[in-house]
PDB file of N, CA and C in Angstrom:
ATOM      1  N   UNK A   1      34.656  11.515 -32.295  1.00  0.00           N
ATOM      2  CA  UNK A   1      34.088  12.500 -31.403  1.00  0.00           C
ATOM      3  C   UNK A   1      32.553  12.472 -31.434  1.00  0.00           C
ATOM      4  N   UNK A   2      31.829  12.174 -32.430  1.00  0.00           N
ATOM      5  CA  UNK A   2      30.573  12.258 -32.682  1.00  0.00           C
ATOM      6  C   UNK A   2      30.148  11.082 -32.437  1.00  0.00           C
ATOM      7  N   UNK A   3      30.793  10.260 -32.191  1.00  0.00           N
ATOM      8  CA  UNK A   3      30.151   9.000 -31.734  1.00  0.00           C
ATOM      9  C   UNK A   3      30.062   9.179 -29.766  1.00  0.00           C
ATOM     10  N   UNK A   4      31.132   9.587 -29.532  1.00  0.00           N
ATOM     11  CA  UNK A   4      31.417  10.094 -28.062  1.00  0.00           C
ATOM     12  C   UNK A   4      29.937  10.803 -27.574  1.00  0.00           C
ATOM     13  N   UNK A   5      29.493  11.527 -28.424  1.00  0.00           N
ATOM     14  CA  UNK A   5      28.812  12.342 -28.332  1.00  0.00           C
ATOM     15  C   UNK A   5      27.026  11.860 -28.440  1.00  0.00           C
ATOM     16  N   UNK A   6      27.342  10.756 -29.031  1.00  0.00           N
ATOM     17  CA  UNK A   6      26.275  10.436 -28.874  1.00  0.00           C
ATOM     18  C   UNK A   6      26.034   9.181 -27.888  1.00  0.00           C
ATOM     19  N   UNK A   7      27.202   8.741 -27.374  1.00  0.00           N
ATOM     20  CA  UNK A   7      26.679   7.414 -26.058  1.00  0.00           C
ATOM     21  C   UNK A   7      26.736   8.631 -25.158  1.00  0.00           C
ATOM     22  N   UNK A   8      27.339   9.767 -24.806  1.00  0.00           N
ATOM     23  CA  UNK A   8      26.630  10.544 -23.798  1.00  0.00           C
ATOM     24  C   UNK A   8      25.375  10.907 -23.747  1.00  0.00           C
ATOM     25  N   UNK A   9      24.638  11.372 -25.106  1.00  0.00           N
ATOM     26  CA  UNK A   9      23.428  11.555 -25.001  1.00  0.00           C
ATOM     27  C   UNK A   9      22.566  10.658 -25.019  1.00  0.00           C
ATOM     28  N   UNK A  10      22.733   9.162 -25.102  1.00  0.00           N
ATOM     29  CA  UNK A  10      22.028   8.096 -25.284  1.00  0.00           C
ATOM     30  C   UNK A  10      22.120   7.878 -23.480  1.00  0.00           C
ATOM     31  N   UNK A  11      23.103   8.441 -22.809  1.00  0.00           N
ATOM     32  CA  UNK A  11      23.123   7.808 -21.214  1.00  0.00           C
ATOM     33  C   UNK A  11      22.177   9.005 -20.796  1.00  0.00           C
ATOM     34  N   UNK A  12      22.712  10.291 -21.025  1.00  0.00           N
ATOM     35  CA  UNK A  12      21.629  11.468 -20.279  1.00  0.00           C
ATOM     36  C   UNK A  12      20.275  10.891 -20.800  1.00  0.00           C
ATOM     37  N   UNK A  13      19.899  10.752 -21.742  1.00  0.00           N
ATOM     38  CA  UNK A  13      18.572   9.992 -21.914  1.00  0.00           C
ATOM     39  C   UNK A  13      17.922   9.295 -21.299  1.00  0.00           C
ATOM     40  N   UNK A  14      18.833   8.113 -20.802  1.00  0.00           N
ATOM     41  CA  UNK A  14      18.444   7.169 -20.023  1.00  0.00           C
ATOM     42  C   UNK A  14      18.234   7.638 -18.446  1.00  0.00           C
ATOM     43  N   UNK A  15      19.364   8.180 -17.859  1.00  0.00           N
ATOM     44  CA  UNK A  15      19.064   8.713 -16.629  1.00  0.00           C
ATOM     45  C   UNK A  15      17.956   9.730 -16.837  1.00  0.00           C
ATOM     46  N   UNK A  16      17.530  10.928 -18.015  1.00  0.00           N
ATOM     47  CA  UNK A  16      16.593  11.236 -17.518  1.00  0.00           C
ATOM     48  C   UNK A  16      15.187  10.512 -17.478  1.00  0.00           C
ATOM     49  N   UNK A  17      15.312   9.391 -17.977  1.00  0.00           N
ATOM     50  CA  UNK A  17      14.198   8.747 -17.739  1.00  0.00           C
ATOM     51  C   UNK A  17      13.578   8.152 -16.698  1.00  0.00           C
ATOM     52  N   UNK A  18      15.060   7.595 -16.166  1.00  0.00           N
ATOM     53  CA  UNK A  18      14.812   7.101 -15.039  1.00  0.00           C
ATOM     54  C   UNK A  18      14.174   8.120 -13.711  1.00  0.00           C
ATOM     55  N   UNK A  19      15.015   9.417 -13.897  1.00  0.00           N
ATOM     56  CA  UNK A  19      14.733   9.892 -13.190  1.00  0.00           C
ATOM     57  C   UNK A  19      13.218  10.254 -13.095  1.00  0.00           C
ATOM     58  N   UNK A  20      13.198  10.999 -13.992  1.00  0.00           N
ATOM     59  CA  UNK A  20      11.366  11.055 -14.632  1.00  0.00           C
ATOM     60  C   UNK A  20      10.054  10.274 -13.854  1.00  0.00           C
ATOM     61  N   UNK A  21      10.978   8.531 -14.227  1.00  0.00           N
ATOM     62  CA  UNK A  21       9.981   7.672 -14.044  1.00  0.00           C
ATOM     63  C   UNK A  21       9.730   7.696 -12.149  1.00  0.00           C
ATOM     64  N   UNK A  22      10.905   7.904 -11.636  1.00  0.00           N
ATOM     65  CA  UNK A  22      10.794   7.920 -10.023  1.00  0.00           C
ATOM     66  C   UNK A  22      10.565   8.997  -9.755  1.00  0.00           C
ATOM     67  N   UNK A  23      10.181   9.991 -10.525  1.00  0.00           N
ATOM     68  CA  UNK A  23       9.378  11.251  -9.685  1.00  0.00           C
ATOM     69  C   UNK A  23       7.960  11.023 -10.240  1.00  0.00           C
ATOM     70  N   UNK A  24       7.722  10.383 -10.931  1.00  0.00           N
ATOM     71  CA  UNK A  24       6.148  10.232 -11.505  1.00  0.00           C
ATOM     72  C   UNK A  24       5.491   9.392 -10.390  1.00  0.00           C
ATOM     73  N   UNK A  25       6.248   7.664 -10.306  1.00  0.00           N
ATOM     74  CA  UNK A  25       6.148   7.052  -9.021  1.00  0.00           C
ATOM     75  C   UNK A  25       5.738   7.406  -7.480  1.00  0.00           C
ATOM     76  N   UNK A  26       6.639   8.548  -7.040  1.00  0.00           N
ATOM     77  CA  UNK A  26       6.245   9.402  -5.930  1.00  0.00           C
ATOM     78  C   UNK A  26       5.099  10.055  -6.125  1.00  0.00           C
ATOM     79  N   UNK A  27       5.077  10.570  -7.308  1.00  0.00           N
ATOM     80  CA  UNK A  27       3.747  11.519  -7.134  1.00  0.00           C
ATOM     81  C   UNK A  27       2.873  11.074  -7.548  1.00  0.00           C
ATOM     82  N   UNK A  28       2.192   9.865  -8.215  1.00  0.00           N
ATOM     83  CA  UNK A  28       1.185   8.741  -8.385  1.00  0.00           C
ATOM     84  C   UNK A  28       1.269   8.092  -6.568  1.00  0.00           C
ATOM     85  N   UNK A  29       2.098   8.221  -5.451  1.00  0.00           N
ATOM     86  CA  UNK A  29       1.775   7.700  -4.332  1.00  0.00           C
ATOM     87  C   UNK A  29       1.414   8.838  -3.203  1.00  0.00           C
ATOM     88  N   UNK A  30       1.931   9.713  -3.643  1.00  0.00           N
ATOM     89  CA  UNK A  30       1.351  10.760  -2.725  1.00  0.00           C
ATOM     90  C   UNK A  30       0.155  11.081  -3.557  1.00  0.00           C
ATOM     91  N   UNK A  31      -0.499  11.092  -4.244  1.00  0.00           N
ATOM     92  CA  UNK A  31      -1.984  11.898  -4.789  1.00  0.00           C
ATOM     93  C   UNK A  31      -2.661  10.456  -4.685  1.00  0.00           C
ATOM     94  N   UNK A  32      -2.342   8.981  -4.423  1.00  0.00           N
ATOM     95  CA  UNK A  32      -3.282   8.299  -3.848  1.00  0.00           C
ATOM     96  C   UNK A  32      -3.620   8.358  -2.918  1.00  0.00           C
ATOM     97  N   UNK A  33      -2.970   8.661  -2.042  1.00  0.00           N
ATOM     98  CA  UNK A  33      -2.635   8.622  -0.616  1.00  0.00           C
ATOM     99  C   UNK A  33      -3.758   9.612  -0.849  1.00  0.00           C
ATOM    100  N   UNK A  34      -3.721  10.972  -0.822  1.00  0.00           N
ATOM    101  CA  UNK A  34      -4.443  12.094  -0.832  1.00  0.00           C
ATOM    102  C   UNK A  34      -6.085  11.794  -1.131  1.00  0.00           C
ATOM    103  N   UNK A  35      -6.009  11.112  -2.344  1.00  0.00           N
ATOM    104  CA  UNK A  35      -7.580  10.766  -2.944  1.00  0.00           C
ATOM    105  C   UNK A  35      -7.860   9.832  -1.903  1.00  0.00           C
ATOM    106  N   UNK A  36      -7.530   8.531  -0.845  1.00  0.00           N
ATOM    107  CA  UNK A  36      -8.024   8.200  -0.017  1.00  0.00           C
ATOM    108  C   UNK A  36      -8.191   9.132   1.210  1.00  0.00           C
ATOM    109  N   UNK A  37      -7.644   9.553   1.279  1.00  0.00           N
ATOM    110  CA  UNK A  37      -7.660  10.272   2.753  1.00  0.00           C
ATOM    111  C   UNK A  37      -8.784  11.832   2.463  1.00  0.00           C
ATOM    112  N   UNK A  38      -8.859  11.678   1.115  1.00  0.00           N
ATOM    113  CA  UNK A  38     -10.587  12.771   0.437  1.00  0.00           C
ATOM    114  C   UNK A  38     -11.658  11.304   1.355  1.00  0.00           C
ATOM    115  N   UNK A  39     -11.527  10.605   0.247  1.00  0.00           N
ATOM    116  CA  UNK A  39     -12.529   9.316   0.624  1.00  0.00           C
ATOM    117  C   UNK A  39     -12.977   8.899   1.887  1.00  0.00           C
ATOM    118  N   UNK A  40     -11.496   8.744   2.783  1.00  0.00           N
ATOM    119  CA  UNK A  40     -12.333   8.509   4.007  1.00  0.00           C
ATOM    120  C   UNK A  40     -13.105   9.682   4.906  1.00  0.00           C
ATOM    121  N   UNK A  41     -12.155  10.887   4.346  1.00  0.00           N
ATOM    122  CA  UNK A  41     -13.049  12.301   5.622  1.00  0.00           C
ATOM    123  C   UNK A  41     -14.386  12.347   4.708  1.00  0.00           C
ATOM    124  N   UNK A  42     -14.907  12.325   3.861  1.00  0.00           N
ATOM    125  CA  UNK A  42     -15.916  12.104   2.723  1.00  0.00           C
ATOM    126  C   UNK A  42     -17.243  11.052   3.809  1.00  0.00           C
ATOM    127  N   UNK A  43     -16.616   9.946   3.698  1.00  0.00           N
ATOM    128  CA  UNK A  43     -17.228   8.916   3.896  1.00  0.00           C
ATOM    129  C   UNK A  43     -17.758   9.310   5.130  1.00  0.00           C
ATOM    130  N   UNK A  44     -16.803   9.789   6.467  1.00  0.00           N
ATOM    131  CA  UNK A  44     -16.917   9.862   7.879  1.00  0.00           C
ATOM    132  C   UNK A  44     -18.098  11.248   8.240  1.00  0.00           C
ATOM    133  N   UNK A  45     -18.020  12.377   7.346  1.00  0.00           N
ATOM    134  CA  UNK A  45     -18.858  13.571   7.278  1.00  0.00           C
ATOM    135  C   UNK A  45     -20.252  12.985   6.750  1.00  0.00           C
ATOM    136  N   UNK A  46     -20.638  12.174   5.785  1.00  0.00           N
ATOM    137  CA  UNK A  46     -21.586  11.162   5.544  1.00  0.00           C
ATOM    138  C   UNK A  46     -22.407  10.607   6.699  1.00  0.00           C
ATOM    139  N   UNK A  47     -21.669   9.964   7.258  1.00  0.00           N
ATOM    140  CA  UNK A  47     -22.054   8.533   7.989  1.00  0.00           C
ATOM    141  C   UNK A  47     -22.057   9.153   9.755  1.00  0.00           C
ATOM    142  N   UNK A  48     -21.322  10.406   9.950  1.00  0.00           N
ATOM    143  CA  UNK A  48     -21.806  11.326  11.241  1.00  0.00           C
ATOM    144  C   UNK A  48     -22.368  12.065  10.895  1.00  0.00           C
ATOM    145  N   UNK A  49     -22.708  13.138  10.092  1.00  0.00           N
ATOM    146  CA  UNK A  49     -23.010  14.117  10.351  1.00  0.00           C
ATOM    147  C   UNK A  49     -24.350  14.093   9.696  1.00  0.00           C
ATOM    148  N   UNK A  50     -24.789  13.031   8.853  1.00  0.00           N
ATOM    149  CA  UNK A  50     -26.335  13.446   8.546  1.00  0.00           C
ATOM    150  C   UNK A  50     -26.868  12.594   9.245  1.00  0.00           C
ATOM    151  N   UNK A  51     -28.206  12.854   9.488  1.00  0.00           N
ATOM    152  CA  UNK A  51     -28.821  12.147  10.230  1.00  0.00           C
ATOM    153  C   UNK A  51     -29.555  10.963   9.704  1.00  0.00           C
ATOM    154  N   UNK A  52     -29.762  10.847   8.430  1.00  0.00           N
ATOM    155  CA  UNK A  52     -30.648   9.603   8.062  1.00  0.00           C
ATOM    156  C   UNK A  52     -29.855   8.501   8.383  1.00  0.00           C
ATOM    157  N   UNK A  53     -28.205   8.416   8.414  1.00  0.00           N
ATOM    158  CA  UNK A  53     -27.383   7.055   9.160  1.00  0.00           C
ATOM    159  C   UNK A  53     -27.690   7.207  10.627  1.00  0.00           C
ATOM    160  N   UNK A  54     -28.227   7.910  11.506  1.00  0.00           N
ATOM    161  CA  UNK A  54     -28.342   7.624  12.884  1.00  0.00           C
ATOM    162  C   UNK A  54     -28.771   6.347  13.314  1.00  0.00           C
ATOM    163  N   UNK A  55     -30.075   5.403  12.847  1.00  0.00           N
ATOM    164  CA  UNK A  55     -30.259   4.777  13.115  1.00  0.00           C
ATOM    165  C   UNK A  55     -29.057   3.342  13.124  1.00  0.00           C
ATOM    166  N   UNK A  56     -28.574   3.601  12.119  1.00  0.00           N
ATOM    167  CA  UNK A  56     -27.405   2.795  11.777  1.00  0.00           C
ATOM    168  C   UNK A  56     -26.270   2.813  12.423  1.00  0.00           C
ATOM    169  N   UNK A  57     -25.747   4.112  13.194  1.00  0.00           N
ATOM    170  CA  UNK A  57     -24.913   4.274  14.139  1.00  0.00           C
ATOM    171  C   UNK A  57     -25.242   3.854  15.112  1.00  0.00           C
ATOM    172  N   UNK A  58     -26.640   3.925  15.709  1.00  0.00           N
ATOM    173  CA  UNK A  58     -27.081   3.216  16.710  1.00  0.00           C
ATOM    174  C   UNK A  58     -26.858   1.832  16.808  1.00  0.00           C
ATOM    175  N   UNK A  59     -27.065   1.549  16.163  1.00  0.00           N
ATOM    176  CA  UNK A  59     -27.370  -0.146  15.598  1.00  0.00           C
ATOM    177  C   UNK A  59     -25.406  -0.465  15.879  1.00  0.00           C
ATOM    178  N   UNK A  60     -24.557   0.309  15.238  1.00  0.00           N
ATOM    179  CA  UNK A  60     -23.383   0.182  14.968  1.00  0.00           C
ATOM    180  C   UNK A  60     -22.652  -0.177  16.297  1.00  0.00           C
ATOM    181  N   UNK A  61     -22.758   1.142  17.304  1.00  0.00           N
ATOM    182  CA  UNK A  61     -22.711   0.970  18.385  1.00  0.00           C
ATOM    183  C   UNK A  61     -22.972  -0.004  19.848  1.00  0.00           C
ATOM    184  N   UNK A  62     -24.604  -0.182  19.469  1.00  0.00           N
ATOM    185  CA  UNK A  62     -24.810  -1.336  20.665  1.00  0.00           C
ATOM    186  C   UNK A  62     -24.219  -2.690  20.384  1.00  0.00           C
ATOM    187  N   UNK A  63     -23.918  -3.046  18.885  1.00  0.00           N
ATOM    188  CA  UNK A  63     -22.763  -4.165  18.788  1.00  0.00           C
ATOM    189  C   UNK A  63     -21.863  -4.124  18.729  1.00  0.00           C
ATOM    190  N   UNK A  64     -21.029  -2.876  18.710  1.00  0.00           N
ATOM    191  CA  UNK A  64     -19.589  -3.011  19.188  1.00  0.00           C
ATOM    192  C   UNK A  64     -19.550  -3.037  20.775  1.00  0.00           C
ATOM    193  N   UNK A  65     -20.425  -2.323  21.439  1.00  0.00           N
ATOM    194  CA  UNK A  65     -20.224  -2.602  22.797  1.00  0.00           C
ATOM    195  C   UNK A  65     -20.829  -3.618  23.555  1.00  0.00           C
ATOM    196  N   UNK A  66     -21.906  -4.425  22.907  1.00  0.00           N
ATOM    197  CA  UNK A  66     -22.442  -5.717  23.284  1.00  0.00           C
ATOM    198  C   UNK A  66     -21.245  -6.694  23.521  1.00  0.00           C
ATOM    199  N   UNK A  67     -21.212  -7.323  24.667  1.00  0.00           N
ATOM    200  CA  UNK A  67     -19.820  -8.298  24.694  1.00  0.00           C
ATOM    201  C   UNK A  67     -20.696  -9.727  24.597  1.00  0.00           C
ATOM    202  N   UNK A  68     -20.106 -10.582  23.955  1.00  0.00           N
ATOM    203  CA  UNK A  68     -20.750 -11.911  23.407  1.00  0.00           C
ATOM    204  C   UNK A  68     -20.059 -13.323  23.988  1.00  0.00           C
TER     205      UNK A  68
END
């Protein structure tokens, strides 16, 4: 009986690990996801909204719409 007792708890072990490990997985991909999507609205409030990049937007602009 005590041996019974312990390959059950040696399996709940294992499944909770597993399980563990695939909810850690998800949530290491959703909080990257998150820290980029900080990064890019970050980057974009930067690069519009102050003005010392204007010149650079300028610049940015007449070569994307320059056709070559």
């Amino acid at each position: 009986m005590w041996k019974e007792i312990g390959v059950i708890a040696s399996v709940v072990t294992a499944l909770s690990f597993i399980v563990a490990s695939i909810i850690a997985l998800i949530s290491l991909l959703v909080n990257n996801r998150l820290r980029r999507t900080d990064l890019l609205n970050s980057l974009f409030e930067k690069f519009f909204y102050q003005s010392k990049y204007a010149e650079i937007r300028k610049i940015s602009t007449i070569r994307t719409n320059t056709k070559i």
